[in-house]
Protein backbone atom coordinates (compact mmCIF):
# COMPACT_ATOMS: atom_id res chain seq x y z
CA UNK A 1 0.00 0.00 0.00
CA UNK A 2 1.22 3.54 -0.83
CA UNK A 3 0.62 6.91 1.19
CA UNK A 4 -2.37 8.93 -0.25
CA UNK A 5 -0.24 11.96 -2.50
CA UNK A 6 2.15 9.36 -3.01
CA UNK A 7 2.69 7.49 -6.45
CA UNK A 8 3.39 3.92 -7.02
CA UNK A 9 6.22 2.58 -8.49
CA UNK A 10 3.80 0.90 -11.38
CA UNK A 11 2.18 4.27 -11.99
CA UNK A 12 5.48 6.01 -12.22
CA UNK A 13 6.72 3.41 -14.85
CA UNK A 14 3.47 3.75 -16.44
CA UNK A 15 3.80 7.82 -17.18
CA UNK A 16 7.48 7.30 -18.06
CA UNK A 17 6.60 4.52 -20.79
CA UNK A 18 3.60 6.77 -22.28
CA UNK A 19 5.62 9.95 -22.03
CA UNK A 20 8.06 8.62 -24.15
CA UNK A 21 6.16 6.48 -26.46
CA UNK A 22 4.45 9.97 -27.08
CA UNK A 23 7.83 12.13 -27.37
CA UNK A 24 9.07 9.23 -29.82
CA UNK A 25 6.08 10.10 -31.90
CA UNK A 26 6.12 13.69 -32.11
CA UNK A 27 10.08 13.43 -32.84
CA UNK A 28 9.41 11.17 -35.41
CA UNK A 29 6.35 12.63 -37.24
CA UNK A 30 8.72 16.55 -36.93
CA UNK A 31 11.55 14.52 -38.56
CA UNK A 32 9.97 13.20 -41.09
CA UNK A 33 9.05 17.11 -42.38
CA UNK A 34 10.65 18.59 -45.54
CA UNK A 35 12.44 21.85 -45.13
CA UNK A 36 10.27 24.39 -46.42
CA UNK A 37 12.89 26.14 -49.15
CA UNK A 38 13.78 30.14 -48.87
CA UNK A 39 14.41 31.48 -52.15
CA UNK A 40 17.60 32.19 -52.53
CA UNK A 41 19.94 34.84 -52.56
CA UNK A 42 20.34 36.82 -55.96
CA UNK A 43 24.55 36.55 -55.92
CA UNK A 44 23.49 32.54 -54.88
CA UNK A 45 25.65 30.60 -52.06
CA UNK A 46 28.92 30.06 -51.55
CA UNK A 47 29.36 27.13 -48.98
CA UNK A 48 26.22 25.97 -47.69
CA UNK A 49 22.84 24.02 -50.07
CA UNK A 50 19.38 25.41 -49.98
CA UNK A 51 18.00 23.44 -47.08
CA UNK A 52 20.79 24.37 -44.84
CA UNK A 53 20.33 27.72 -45.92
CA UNK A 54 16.31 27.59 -45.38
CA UNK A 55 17.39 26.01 -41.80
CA UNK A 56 19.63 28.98 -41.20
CA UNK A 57 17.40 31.14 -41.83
CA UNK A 58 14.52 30.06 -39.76
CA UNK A 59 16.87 30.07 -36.93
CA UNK A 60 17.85 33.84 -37.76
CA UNK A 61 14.43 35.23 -37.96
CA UNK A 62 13.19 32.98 -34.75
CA UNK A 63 16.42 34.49 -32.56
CA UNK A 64 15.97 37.80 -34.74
CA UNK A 65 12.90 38.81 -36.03
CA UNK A 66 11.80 41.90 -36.89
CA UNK A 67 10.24 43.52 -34.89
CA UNK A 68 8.45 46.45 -36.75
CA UNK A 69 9.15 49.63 -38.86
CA UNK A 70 12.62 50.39 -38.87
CA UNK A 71 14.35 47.42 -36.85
CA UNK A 72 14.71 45.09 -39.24
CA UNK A 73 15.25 41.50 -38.29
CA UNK A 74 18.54 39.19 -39.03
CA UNK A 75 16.69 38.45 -42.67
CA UNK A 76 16.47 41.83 -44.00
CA UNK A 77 19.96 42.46 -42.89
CA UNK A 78 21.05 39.39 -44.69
CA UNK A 79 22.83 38.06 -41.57
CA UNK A 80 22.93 34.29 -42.84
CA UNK A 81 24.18 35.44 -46.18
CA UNK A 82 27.10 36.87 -44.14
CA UNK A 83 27.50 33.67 -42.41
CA UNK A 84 27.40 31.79 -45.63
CA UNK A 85 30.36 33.77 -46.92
CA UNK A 86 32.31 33.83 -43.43
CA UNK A 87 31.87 29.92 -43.48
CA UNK A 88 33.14 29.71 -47.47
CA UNK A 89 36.26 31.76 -45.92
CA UNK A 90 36.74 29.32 -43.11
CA UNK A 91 38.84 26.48 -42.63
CA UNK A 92 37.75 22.78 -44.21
CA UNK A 93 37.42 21.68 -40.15
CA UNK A 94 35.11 24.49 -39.57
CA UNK A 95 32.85 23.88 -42.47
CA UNK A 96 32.31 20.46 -42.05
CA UNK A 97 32.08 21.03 -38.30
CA UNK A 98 28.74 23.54 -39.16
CA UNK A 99 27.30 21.16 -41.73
CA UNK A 100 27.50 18.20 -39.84
C-alpha cells in the first residue's frame, strides 16, 4: 500500500513509458518534415545548399525577427548570407564542423 499523494512505483513506470512512447512520436512525425525552401539569394551561395540555408534562416528570424518599422530582423539584414560567406572563408574543419 502507498501513502495517499504518493505514487506507485507501477504508476510512475506507467507515465514514463507513455511519455516517451508519445515524445518518440512527435520526434518522429517533426523529422519526417521537408524543409520548407527560402528562395535564394540573388549573388546565390557560396558554402552551404538550400535546405541548410532555409534552416539557417529560420533560426535567424526565430532568434531575430523583426520587430516592426525600422528594426529590421537578421533576414532583412542578410545576416545568414554573411555567415554563408564567413563559413566559405573558413577552414575545411570548420565547415564540415557547421554542416554536420
Amino acid at each position: 500500500m502507498t501513502a495517499p499523494g504518493t505514487s506507485s512505483r507501477r504508476s510512475f513506470l506507467k507515465t514514463g513509458v507513455l511519455g516517451t512512447a508519445a515524445l518518440l512520436t512527435l520526434g518522429t512525425a517533426l523529422a519526417a518534415r521537408k524543409t520548407l525552401l527560402r528562395q535564394l539569394p540573388k549573388h546565390g551561395l557560396q558554402l552551404l545548399s538550400a535546405q541548410e540555408y532555409a534552416v539557417l534562416c529560420a533560426v535567424a528570424d526565430r532568434i531575430c525577427p523583426a520587430l516592426g518599422a525600422g528594426v529590421p530582423g537578421a533576414l532583412a539584414l542578410g545576416v545568414p548570407e554573411q555567415i554563408d560567406a564567413m563559413l566559405a572563408a573558413a577552414p575545411d574543419y570548420l565547415q564540415r564542423d557547421f554542416k554536420s
